[in-house]
PDB file of N, CA and C in Angstrom:
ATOM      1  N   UNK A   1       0.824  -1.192   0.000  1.00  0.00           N
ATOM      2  CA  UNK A   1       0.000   0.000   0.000  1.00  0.00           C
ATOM      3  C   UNK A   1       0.869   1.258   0.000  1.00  0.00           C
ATOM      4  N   UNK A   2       1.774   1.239   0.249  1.00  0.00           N
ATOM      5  CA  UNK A   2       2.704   2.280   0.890  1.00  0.00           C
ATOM      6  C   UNK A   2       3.596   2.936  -0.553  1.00  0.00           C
ATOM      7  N   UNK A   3       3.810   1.491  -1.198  1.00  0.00           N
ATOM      8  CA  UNK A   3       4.587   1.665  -2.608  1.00  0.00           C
ATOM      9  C   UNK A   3       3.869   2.332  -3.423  1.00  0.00           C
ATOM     10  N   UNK A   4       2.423   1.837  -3.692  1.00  0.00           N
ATOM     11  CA  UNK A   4       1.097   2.416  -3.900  1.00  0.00           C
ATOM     12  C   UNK A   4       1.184   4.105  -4.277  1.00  0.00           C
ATOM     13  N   UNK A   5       0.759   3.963  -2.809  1.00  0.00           N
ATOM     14  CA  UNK A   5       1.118   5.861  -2.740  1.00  0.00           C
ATOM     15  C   UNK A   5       1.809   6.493  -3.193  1.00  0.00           C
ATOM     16  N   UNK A   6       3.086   6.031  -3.048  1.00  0.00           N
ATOM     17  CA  UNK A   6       4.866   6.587  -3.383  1.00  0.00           C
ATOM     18  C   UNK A   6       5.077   6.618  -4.456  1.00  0.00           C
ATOM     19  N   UNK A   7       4.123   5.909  -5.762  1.00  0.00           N
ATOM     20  CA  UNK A   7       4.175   5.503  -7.252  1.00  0.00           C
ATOM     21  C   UNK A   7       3.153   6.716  -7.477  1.00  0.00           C
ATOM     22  N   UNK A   8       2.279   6.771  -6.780  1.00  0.00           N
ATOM     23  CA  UNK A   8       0.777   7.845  -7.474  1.00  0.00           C
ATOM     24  C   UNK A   8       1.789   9.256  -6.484  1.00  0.00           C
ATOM     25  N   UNK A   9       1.766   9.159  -5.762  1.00  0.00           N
ATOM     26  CA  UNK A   9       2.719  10.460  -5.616  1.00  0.00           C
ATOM     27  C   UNK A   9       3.794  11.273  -6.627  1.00  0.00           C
ATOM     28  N   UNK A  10       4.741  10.586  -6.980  1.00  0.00           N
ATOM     29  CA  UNK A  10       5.578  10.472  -8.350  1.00  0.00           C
ATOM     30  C   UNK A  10       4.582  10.694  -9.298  1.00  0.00           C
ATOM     31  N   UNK A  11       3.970  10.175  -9.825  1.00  0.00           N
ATOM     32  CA  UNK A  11       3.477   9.972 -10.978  1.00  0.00           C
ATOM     33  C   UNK A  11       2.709  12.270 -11.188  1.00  0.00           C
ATOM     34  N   UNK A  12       2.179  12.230  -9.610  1.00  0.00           N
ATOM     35  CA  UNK A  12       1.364  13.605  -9.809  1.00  0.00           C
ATOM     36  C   UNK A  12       2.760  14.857  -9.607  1.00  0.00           C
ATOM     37  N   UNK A  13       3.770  14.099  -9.276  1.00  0.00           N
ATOM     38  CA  UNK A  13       5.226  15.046  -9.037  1.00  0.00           C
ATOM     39  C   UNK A  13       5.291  15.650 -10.464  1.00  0.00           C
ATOM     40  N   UNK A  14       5.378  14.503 -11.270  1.00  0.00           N
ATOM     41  CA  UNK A  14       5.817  14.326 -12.681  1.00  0.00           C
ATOM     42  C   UNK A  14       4.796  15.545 -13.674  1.00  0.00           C
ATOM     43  N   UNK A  15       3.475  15.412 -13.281  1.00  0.00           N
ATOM     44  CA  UNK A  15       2.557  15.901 -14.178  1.00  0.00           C
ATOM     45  C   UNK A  15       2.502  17.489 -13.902  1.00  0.00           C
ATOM     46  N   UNK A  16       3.076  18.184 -12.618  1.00  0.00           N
ATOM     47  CA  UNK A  16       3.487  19.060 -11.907  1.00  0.00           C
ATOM     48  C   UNK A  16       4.093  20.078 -13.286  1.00  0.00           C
ATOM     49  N   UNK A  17       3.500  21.588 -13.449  1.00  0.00           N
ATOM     50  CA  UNK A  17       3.996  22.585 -14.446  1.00  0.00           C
ATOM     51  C   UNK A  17       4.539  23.286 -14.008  1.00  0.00           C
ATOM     52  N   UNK A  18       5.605  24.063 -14.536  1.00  0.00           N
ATOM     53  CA  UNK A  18       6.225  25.284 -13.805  1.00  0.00           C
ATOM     54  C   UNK A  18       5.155  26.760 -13.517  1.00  0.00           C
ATOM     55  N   UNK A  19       4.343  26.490 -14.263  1.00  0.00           N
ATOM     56  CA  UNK A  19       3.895  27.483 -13.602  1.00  0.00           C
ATOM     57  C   UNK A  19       2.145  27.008 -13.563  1.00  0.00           C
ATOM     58  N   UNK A  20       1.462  26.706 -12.039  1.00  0.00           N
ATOM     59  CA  UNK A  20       0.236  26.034 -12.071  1.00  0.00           C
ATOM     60  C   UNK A  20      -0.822  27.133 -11.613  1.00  0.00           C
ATOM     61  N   UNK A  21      -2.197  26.935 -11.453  1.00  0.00           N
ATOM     62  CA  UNK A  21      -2.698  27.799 -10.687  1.00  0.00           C
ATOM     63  C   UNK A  21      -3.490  27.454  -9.225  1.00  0.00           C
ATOM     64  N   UNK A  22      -3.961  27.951  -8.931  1.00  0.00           N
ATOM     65  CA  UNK A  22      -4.252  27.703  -7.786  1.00  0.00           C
ATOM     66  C   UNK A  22      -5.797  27.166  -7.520  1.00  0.00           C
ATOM     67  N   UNK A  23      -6.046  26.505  -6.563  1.00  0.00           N
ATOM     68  CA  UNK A  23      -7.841  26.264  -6.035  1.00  0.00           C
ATOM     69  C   UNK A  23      -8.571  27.555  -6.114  1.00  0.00           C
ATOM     70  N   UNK A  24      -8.593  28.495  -5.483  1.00  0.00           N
ATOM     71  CA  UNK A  24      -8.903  29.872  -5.352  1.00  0.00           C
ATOM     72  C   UNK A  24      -8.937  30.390  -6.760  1.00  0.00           C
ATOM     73  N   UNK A  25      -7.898  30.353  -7.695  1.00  0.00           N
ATOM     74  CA  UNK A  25      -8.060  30.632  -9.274  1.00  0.00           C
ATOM     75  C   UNK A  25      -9.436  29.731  -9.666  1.00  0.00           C
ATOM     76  N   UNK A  26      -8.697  28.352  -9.539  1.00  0.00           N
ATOM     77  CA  UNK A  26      -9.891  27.428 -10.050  1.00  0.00           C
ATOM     78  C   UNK A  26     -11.484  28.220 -10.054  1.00  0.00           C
ATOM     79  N   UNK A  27     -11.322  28.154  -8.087  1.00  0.00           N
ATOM     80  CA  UNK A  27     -12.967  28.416  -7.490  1.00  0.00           C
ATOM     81  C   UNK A  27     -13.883  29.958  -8.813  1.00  0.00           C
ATOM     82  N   UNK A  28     -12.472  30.447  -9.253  1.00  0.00           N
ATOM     83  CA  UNK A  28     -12.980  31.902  -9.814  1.00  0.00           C
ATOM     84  C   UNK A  28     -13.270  31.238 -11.221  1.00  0.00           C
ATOM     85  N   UNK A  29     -12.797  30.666 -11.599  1.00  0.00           N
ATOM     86  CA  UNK A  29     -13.206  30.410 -13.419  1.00  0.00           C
ATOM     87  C   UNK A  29     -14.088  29.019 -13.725  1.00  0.00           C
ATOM     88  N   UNK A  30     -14.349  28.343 -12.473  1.00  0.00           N
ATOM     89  CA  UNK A  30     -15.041  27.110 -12.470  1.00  0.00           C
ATOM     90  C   UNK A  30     -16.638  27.142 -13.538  1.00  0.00           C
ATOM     91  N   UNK A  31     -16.998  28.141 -13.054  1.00  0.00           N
ATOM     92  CA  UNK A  31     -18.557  28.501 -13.807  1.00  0.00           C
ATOM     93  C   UNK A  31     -18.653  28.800 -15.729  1.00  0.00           C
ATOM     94  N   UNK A  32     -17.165  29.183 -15.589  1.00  0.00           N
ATOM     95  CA  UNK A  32     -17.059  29.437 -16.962  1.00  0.00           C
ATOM     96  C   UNK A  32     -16.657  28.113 -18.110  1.00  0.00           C
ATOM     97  N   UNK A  33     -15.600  27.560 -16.672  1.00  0.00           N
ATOM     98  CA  UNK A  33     -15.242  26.635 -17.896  1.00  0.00           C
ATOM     99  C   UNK A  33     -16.530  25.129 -17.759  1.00  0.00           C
ATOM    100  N   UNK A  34     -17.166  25.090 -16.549  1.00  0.00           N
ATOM    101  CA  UNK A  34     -18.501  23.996 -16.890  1.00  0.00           C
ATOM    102  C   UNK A  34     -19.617  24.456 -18.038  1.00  0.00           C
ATOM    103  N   UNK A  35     -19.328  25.955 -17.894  1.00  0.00           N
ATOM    104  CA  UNK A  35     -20.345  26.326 -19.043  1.00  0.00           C
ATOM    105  C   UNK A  35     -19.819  25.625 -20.745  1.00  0.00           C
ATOM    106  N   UNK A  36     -18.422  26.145 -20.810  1.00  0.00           N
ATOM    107  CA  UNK A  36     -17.967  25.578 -21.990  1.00  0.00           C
ATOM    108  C   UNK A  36     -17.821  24.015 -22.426  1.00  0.00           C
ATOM    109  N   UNK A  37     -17.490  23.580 -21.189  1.00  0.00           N
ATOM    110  CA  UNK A  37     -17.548  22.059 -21.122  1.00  0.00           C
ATOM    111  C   UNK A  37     -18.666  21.487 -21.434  1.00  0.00           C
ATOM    112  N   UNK A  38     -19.920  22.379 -21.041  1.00  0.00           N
ATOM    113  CA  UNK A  38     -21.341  21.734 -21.325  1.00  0.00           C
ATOM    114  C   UNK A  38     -21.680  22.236 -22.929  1.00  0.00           C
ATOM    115  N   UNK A  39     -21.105  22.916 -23.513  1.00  0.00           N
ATOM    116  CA  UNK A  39     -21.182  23.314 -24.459  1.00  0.00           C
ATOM    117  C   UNK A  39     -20.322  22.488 -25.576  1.00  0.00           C
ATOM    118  N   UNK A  40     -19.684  22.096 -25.081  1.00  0.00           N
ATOM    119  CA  UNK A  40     -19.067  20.789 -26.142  1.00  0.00           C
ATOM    120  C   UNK A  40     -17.826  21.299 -26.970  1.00  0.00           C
ATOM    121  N   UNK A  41     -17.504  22.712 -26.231  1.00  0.00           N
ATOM    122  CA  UNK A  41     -15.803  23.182 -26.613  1.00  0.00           C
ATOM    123  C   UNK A  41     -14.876  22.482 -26.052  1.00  0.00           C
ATOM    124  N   UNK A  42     -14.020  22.583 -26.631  1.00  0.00           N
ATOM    125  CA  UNK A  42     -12.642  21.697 -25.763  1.00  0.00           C
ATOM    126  C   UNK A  42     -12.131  22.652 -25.091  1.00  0.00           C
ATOM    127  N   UNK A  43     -12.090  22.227 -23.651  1.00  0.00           N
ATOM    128  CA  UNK A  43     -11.632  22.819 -22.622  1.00  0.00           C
ATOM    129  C   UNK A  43     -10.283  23.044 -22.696  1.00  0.00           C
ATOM    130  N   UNK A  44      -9.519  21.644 -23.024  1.00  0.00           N
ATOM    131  CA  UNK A  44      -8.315  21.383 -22.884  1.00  0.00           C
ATOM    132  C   UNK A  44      -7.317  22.497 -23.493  1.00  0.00           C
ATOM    133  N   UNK A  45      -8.180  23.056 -24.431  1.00  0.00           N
ATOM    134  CA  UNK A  45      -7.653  24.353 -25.180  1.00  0.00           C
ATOM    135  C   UNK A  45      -7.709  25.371 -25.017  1.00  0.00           C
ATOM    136  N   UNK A  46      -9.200  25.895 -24.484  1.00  0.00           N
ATOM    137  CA  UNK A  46      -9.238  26.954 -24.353  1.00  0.00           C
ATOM    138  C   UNK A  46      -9.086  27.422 -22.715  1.00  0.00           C
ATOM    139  N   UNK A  47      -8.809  26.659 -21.801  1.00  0.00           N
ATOM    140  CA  UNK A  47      -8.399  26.608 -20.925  1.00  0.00           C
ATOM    141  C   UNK A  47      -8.001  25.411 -19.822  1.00  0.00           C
ATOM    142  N   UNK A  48      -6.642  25.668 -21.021  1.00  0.00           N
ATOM    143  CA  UNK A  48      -5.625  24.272 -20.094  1.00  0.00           C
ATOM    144  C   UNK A  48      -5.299  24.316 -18.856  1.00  0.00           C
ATOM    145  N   UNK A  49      -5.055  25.475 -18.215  1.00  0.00           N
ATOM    146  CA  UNK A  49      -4.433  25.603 -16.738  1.00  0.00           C
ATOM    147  C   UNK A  49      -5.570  24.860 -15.926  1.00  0.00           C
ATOM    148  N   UNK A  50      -6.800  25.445 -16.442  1.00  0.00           N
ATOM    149  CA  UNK A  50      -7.908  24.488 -15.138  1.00  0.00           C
ATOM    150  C   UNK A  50      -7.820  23.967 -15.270  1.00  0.00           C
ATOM    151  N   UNK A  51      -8.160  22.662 -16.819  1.00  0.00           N
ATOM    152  CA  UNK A  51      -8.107  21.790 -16.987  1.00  0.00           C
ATOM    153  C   UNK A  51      -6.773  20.829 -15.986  1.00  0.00           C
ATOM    154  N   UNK A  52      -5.419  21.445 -16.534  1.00  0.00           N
ATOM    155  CA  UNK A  52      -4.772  20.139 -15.666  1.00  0.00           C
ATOM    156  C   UNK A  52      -5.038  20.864 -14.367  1.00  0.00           C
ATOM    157  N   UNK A  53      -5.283  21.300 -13.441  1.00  0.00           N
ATOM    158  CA  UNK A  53      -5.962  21.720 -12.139  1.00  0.00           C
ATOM    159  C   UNK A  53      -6.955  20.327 -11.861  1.00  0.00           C
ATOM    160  N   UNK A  54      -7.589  20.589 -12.639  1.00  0.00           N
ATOM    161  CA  UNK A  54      -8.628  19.759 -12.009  1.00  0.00           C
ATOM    162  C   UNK A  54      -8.247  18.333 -12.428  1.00  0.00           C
ATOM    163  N   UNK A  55      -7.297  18.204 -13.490  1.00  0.00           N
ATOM    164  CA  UNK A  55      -7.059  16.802 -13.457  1.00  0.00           C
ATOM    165  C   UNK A  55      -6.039  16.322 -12.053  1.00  0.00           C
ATOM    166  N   UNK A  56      -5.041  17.414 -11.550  1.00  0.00           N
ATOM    167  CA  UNK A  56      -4.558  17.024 -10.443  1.00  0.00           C
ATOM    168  C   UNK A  56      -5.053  17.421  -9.304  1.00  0.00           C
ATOM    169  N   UNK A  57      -5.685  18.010  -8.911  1.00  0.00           N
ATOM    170  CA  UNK A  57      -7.122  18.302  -7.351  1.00  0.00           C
ATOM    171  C   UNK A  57      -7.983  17.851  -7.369  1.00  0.00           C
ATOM    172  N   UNK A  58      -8.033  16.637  -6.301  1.00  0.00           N
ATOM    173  CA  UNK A  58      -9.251  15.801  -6.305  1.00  0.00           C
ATOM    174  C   UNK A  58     -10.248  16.773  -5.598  1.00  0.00           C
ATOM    175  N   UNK A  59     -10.029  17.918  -4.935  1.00  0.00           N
ATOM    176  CA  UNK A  59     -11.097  18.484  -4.008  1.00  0.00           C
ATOM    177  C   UNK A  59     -11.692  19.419  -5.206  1.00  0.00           C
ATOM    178  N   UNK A  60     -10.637  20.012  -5.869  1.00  0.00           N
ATOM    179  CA  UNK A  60     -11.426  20.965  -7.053  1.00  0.00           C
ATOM    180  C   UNK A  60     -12.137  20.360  -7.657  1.00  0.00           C
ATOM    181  N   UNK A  61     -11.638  19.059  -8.632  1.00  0.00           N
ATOM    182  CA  UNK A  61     -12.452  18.076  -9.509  1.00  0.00           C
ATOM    183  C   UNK A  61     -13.772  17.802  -8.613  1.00  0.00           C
ATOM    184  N   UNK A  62     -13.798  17.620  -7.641  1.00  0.00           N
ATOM    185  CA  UNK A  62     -15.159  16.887  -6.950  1.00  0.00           C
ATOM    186  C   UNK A  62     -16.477  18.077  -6.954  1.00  0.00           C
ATOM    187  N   UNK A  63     -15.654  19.524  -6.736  1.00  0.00           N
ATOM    188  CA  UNK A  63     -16.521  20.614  -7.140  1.00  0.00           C
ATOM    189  C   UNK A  63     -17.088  20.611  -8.422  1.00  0.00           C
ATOM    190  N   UNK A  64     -16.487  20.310  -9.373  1.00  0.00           N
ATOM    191  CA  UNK A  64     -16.410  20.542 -10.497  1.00  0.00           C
ATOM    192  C   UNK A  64     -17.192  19.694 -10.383  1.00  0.00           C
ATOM    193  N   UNK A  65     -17.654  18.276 -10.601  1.00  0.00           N
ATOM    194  CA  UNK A  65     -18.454  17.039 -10.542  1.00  0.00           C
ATOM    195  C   UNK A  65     -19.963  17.928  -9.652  1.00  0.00           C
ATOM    196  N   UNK A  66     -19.705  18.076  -9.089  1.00  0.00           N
ATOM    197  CA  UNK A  66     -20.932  18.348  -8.486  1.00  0.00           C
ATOM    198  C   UNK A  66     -21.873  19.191  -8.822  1.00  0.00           C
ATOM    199  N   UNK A  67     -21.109  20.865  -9.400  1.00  0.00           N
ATOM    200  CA  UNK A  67     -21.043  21.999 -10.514  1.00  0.00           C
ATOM    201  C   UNK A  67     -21.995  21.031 -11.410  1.00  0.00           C
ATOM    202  N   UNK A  68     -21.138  20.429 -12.135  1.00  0.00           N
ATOM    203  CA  UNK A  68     -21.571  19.524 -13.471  1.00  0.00           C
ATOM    204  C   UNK A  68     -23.035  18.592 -13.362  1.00  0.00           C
ATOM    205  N   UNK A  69     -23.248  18.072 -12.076  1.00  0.00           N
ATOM    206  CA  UNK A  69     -24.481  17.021 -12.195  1.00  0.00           C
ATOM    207  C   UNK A  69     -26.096  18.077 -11.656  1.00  0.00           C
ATOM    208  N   UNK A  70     -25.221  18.976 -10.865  1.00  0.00           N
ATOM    209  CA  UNK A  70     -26.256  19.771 -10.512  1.00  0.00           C
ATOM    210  C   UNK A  70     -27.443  20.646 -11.775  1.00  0.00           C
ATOM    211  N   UNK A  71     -25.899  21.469 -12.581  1.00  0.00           N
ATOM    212  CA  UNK A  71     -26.688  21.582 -13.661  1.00  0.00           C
ATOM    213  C   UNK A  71     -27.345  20.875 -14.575  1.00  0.00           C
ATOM    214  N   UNK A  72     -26.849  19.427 -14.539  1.00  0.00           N
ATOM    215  CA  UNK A  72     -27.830  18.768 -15.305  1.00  0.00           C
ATOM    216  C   UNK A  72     -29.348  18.510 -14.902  1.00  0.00           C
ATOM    217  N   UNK A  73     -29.014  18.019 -13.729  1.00  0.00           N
ATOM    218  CA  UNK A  73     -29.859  17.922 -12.994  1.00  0.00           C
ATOM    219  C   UNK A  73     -31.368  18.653 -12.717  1.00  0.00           C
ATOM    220  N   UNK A  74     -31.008  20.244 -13.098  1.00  0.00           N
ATOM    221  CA  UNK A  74     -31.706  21.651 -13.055  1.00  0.00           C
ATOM    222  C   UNK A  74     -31.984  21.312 -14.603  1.00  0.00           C
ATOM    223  N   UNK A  75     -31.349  20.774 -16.094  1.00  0.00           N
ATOM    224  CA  UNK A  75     -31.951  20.968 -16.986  1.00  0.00           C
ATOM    225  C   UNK A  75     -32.748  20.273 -17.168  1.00  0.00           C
ATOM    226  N   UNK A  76     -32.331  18.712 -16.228  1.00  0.00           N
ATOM    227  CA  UNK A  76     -33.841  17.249 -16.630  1.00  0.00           C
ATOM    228  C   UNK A  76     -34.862  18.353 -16.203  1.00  0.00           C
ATOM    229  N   UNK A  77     -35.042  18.630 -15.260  1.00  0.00           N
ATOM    230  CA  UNK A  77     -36.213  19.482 -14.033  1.00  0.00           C
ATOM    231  C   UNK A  77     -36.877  20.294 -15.197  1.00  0.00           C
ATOM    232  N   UNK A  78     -36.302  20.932 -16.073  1.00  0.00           N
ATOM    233  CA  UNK A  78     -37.082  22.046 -16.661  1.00  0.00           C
ATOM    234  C   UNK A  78     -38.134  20.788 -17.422  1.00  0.00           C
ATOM    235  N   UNK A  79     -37.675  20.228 -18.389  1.00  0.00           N
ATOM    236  CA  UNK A  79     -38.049  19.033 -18.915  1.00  0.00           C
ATOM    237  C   UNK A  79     -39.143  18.371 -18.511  1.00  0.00           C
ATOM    238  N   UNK A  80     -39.309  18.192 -17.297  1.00  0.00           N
ATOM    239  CA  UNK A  80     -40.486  16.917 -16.663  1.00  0.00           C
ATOM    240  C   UNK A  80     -41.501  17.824 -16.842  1.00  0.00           C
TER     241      UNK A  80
END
């Protein structure tokens, strides 16, 4: 278990940019980029920094997940 860790540790060392941004950045552009994401732009492009953000913050990503099902969630609702 221990090696485990020490391998996924490394591995997120590795994926690590010189210059990243922060949760607090994230928390500020989150609305924009689920909007685009739901919109079927590539994120990855037009905004890579969140993107790998949220691929390495499980606490941001989980916002982001939640961001994401909620609004769906609000569009089934209009629907019924």
């Amino acid at each position: 278990m221990k090696e485990e860790k020490t391998i996924n540790f490394l591995k997120m060392l590795d994926m690590t940019e010189s210059q990243e941004i922060s949760c607090m950045d994230v928390y500020e552009l989150i609305d924009e980029y689920v909007e685009l994401k739901r919109r079927g732009e590539d994120v990855s492009e037009l905004m890579p920094k969140v993107k790998h953000h949220l691929d390495m913050c499980r606490d941001c990503f989980e916002e982001y997940e939640a961001l994401m099902v909620a609004l769906d969630f609000e569009d089934a609702a209009i629907f019924v």
